[in-house]
C-alpha atoms as a PDB file:
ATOM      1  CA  UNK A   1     -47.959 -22.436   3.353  1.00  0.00           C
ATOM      2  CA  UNK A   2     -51.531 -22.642   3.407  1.00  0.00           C
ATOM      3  CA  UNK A   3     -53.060 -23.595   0.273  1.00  0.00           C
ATOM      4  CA  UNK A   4     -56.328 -22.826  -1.578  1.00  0.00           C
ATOM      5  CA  UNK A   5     -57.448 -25.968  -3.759  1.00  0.00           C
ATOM      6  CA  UNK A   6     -54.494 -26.737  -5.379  1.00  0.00           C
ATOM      7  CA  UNK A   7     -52.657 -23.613  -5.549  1.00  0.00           C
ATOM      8  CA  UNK A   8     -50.939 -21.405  -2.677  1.00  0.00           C
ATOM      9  CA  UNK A   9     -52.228 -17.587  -2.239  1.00  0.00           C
ATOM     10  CA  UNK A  10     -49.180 -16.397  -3.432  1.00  0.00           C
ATOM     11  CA  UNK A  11     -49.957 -18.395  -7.272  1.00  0.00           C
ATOM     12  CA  UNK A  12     -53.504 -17.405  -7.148  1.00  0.00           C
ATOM     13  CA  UNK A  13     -52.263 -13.603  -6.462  1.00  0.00           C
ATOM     14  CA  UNK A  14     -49.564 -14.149  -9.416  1.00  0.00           C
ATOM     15  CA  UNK A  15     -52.212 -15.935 -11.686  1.00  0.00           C
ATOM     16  CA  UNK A  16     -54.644 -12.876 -11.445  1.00  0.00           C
ATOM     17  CA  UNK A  17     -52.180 -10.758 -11.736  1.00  0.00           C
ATOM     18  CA  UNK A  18     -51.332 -11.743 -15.192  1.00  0.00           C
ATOM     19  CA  UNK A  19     -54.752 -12.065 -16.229  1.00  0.00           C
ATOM     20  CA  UNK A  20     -56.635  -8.778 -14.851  1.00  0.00           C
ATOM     21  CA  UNK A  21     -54.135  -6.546 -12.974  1.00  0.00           C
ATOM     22  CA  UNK A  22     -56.706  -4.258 -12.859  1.00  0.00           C
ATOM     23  CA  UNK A  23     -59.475  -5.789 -11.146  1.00  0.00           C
ATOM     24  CA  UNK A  24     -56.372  -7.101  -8.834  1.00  0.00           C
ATOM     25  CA  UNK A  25     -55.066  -3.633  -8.204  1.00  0.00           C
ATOM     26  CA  UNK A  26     -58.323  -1.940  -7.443  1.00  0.00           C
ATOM     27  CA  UNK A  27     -59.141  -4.849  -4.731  1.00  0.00           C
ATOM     28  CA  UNK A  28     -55.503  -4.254  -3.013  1.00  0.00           C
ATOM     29  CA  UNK A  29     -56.366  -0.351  -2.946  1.00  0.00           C
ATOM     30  CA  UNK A  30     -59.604  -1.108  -1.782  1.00  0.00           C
ATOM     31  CA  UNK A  31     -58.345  -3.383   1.252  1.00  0.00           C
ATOM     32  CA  UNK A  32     -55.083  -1.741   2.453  1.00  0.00           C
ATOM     33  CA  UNK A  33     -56.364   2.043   3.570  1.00  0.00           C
ATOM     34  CA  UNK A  34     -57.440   0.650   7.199  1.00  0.00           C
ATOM     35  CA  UNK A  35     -54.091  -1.024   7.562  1.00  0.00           C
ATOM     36  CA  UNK A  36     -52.191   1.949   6.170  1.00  0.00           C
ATOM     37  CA  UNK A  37     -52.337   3.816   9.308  1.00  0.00           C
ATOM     38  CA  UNK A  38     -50.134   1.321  10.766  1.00  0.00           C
ATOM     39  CA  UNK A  39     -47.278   1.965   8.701  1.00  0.00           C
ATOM     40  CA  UNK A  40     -47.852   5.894   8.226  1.00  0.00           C
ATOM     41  CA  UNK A  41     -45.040   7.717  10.140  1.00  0.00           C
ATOM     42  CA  UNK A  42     -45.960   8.917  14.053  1.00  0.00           C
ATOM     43  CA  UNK A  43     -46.224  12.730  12.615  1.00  0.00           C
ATOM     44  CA  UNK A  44     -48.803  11.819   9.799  1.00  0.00           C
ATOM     45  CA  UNK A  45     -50.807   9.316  11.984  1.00  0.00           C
ATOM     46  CA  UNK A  46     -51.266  12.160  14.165  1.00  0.00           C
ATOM     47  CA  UNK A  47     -52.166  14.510  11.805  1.00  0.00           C
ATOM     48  CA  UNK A  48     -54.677  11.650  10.360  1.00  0.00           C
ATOM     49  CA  UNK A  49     -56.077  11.131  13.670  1.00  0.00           C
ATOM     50  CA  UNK A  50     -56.762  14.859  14.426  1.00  0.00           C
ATOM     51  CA  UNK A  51     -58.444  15.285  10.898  1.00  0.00           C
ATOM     52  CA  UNK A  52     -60.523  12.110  11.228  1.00  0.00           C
ATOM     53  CA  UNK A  53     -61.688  13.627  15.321  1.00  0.00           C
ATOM     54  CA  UNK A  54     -62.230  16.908  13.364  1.00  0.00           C
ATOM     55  CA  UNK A  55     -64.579  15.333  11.130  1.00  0.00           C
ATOM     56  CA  UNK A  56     -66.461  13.293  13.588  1.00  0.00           C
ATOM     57  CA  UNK A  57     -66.671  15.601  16.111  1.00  0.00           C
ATOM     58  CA  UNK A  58     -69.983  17.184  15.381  1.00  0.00           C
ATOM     59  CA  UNK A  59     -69.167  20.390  17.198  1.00  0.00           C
ATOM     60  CA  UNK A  60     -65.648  21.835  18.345  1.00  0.00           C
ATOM     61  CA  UNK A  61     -65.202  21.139  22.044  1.00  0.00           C
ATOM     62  CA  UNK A  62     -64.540  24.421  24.082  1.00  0.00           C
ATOM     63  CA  UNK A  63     -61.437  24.873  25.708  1.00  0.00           C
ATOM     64  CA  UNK A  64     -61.209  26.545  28.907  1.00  0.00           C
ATOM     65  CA  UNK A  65     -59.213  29.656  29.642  1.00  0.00           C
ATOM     66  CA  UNK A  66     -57.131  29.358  32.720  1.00  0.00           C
ATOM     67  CA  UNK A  67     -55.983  32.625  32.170  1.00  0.00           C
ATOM     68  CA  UNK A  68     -57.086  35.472  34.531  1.00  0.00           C
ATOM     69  CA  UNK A  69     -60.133  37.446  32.873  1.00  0.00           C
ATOM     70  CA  UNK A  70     -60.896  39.895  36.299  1.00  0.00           C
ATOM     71  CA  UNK A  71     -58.179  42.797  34.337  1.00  0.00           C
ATOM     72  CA  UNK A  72     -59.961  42.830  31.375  1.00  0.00           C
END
């Protein structure tokens, strides 16, 4: 295990921890959400990804009609 001075990462996560588990908290929150869509399940990292190109996607991109528009 790697360690940091004299400590591992796991005892200076568990020695923050105890002293402000809020500040720790809010920096795990803070770091996770690009991993999370990793672990999401296929049907909501779909849906993520098609809300994410909706809101990037300046304007919608037209689809085309293959359908036949000369009876109309």
């Amino acid at each position: 295990m790697p360690m940091f001075g004299k400590r591992t990462l796991f005892q200076w996560f568990r020695f923050a921890w105890e002293r402000e588990p809020v500040i720790v908290a809010a920096i795990v929150v803070g770091v996770l959400p690009p991993f999370g869509v990793v672990f999401m399940p296929e049907s909501w990292r779909e849906d993520v990804m098609r809300r994410q190109h909706m809101v990037t996607t300046r304007y919608p991109v037209p689809v085309r009609d293959e359908g036949d528009d000369t009876k109309a």
